[in-house]
Protein backbone atom coordinates (compact mmCIF):
# COMPACT_ATOMS: atom_id res chain seq x y z
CA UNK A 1 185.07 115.16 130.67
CA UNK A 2 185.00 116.32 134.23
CA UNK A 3 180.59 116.81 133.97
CA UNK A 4 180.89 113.35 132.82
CA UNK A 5 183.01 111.93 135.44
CA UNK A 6 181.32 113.86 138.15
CA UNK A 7 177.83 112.77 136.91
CA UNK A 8 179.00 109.42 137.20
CA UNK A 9 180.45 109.40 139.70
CA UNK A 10 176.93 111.07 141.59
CA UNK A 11 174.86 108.22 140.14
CA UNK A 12 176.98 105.18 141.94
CA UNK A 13 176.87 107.08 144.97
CA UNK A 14 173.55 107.37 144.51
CA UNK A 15 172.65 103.83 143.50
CA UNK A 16 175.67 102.56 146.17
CA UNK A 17 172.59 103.92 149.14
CA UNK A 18 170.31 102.37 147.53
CA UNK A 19 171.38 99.11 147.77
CA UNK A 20 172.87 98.97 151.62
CA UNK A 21 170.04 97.51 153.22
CA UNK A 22 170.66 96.35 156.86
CA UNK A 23 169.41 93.08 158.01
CA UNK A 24 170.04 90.85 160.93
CA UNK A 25 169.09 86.98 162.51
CA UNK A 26 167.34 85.87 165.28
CA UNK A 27 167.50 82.47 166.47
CA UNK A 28 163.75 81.59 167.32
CA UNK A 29 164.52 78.11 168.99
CA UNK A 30 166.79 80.54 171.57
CA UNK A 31 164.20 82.57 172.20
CA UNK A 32 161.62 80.44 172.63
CA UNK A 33 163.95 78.27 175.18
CA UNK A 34 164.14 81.78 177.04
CA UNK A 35 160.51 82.48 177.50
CA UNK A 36 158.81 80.42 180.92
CA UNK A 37 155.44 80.69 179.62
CA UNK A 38 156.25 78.86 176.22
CA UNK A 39 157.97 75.82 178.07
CA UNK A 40 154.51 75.60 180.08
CA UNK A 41 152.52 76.01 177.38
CA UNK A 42 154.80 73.05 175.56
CA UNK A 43 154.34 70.99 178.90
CA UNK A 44 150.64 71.64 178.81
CA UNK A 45 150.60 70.19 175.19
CA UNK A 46 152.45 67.54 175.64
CA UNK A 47 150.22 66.34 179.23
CA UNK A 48 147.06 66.78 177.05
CA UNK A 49 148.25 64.75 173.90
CA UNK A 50 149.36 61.92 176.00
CA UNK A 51 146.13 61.74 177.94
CA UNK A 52 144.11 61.63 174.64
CA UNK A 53 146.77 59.12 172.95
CA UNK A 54 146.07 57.04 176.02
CA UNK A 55 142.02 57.29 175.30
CA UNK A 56 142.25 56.54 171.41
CA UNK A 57 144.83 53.16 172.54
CA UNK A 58 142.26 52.02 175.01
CA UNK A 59 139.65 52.51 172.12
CA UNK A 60 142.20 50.34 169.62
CA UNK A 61 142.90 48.19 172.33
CA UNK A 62 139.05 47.05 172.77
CA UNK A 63 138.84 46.76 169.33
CA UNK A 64 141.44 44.14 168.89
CA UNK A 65 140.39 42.32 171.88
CA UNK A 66 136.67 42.10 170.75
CA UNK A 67 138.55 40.87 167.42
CA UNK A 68 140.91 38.05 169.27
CA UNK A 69 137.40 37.20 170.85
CA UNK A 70 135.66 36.85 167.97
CA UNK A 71 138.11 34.38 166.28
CA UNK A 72 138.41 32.12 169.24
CA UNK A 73 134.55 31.99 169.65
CA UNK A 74 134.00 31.87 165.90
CA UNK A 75 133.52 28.25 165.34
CA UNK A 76 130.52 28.05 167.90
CA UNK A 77 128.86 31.43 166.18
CA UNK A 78 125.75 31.21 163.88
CA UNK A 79 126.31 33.09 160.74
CA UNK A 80 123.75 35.86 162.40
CA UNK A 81 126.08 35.92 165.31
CA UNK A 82 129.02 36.11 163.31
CA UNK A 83 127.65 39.52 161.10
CA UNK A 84 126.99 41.12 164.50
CA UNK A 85 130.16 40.53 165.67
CA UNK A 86 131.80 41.96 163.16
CA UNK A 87 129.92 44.77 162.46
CA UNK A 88 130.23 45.50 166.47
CA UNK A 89 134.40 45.39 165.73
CA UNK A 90 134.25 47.38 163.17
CA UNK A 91 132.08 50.13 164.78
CA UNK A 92 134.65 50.27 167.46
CA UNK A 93 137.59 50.72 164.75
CA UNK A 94 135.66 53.48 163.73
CA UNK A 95 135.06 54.34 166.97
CA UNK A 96 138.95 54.60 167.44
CA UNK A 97 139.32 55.78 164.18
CA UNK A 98 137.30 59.22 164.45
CA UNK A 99 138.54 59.53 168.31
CA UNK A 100 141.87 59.53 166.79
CA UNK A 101 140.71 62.38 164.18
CA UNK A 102 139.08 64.30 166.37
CA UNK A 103 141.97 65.02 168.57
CA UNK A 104 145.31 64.65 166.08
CA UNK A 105 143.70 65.41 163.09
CA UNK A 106 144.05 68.85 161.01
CA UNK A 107 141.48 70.67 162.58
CA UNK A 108 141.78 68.76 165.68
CA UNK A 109 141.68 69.62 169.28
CA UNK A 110 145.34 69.23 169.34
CA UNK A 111 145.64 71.79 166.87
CA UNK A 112 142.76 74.04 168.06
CA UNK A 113 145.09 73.44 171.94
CA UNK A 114 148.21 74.49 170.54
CA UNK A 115 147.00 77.82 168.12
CA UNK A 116 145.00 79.35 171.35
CA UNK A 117 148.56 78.74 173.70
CA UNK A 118 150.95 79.52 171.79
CA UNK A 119 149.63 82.40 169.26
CA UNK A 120 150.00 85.18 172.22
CA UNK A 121 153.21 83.72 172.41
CA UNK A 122 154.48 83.85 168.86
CA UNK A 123 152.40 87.19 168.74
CA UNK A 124 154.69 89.15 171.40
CA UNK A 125 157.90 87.68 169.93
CA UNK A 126 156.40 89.06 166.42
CA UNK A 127 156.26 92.35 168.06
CA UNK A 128 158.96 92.34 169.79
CA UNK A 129 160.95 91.40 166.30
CA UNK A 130 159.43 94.35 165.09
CA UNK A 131 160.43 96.97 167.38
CA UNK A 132 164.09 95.85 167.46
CA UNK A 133 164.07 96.20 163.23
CA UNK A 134 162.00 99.84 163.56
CA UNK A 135 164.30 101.48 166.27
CA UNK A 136 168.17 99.98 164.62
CA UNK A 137 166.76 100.40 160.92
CA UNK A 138 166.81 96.51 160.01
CA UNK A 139 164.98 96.11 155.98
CA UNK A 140 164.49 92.18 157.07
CA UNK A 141 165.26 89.79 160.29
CA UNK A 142 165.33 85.98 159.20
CA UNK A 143 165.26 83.35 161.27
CA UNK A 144 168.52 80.63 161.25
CA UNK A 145 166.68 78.25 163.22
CA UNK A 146 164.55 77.80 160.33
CA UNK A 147 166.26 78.38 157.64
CA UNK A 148 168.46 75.57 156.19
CA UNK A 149 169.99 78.00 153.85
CA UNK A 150 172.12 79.92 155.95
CA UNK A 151 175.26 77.87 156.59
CA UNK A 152 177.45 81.01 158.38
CA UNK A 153 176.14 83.83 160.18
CA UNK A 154 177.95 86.50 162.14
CA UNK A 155 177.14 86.41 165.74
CA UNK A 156 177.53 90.67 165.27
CA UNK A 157 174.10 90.43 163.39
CA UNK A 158 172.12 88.01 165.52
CA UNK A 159 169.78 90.29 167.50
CA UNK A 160 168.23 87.62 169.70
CA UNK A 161 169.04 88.76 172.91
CA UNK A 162 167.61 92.49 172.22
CA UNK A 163 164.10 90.61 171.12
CA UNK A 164 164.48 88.72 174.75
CA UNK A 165 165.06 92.14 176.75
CA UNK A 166 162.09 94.25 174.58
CA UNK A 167 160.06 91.19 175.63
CA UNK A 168 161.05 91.74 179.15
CA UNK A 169 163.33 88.04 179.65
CA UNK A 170 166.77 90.24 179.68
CA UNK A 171 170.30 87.96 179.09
């Protein structure tokens, strides 16, 4: 009875280690708030996408003002006149149209703008994340800024101040 109590007892001890895993939070909104070169970076962005927003409404704009054109001059146009007229309006949509894709689109140059500023960015918090879990033993950090499923965290396990000082913005 005692062998079977002790061996027991061994095995939840054993599986009890197994399963204390440590993990923490960082809140990667607060980080990024902390770190000068991502604000410029998000300044940068946001000076380049309004100068290109501006070009693609100037675009638009001529497009609907050849268009109000068009209908007040339509009654003295030939039906020659009128096809080239149109096709001229839409060429400009289109114009507008791939302007506006070139810049905002998926691959865009907003896109292509963004990935070459901020990827050194994210890439030193990454590392940074990582040598706070390697040197205090964390299994997993998530991040409660983007995670909706977290509803109460200790502010004992948020490590976002130690990623700040191992990237060298101490608080």
């Amino acid at each position: 009875m005692k062998k079977l109590t002790f061996t027991l007892l061994m095995m939840f001890l054993c599986t009890a280690g197994l399963y204390a895993q440590k993990f923490a939070l960082i809140d990667m909104e607060y980080i990024l708030k902390n770190v000068p070169a991502y604000e410029m970076a998000n300044e940068q962005l946001n000076q380049i996408s309004q100068r290109w927003q501006k070009e693609v409404e100037a675009k638009a704009a001529e497009a609907q003002t050849m268009y109000k054109n068009y209908q007040s001059d339509m009654v003295f146009l030939t039906d020659e006149q009128k096809t080239k007229k149109e096709e001229a309006i839409v060429a400009k949509e289109k114009e507008a149209s791939e302007l506006r894709y070139k810049y905002f689109g998926p691959e865009g140059e907003l896109y292509k703008k963004r990935q070459s500023l901020m990827q050194p960015i994210q890439d030193e918090v990454y590392n940074a994340v990582k040598k706070v879990s390697e040197e205090r033993g964390y299994q997993c950090i998530f991040d409660r800024a983007s995670s909706a499923n977290i509803i109460f965290a200790s502010p004992r396990i948020d490590v976002s101040n130690e990623v700040l000082a191992k990237m060298g913005y101490a608080k």
